[in-house]
Protein backbone atom coordinates (compact mmCIF):
# COMPACT_ATOMS: atom_id res chain seq x y z
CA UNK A 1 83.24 47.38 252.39
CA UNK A 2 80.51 50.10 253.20
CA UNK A 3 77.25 50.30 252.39
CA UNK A 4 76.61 52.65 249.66
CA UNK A 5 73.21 53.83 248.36
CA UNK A 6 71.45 57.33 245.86
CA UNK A 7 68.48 58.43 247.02
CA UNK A 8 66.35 60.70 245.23
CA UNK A 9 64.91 63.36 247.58
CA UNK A 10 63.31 66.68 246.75
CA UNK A 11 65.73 69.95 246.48
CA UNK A 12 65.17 72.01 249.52
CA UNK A 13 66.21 75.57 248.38
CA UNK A 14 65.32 74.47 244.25
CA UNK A 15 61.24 74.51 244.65
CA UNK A 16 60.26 71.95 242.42
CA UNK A 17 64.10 70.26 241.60
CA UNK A 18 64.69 67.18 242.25
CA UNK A 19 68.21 65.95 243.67
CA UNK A 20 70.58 63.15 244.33
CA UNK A 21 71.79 61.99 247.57
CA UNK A 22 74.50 59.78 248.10
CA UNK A 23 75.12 57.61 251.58
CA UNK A 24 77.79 55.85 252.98
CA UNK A 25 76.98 53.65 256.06
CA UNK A 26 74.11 55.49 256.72
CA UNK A 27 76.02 59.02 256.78
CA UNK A 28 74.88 61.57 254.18
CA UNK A 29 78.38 62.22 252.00
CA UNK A 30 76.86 64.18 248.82
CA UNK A 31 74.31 66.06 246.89
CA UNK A 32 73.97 65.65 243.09
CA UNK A 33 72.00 68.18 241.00
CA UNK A 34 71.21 70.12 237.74
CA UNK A 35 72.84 73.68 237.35
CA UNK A 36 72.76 75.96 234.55
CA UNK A 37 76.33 74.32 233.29
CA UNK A 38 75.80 71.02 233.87
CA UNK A 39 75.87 69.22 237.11
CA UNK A 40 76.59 70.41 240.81
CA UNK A 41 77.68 68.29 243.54
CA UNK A 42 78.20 69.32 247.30
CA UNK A 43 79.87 67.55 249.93
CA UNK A 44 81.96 68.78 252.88
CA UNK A 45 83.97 65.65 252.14
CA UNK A 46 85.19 66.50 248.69
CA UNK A 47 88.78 66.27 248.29
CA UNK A 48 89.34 66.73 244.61
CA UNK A 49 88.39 65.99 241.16
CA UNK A 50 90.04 63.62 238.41
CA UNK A 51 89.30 63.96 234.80
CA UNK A 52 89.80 60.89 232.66
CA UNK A 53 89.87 61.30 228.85
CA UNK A 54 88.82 57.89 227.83
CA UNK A 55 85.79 57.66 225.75
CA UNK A 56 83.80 58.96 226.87
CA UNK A 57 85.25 61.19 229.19
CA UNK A 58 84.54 61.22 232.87
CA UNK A 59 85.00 62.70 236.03
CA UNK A 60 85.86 61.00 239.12
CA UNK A 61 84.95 63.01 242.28
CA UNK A 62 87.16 62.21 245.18
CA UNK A 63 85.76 62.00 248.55
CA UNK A 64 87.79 61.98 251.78
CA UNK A 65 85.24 60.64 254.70
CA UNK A 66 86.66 60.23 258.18
């Protein structure tokens, strides 16, 4: 199983924003921040996106690291 972990870490192009990393096994995969519609998250890995309409409704970001 790999080690997963968030870090918070300062926005470098958003002066004064605050973002979200995500690691896996020590390799950056994902960053996690606000934009004006909600939330943006960027990753050369992404691979897709799965809604769920449960309650409450989610999304389920699919990431594809080789």
């Amino acid at each position: 199983m790999p080690k997963e972990e968030f870090r918070l870490s300062p926005h470098d192009q958003l002066a004064g924003k605050t973002m979200i990393e995500y690691w896996r096994d020590g390799k950056f995969i994902a960053g996690i921040y606000p934009h004006r519609d909600g939330i943006r998250i960027v990753s050369k890995y992404l691979a897709g996106v799965d809604e769920e309409s449960g309650f409450p409704p989610a999304a389920v970001i699919k990431l594809e690291v080789k």
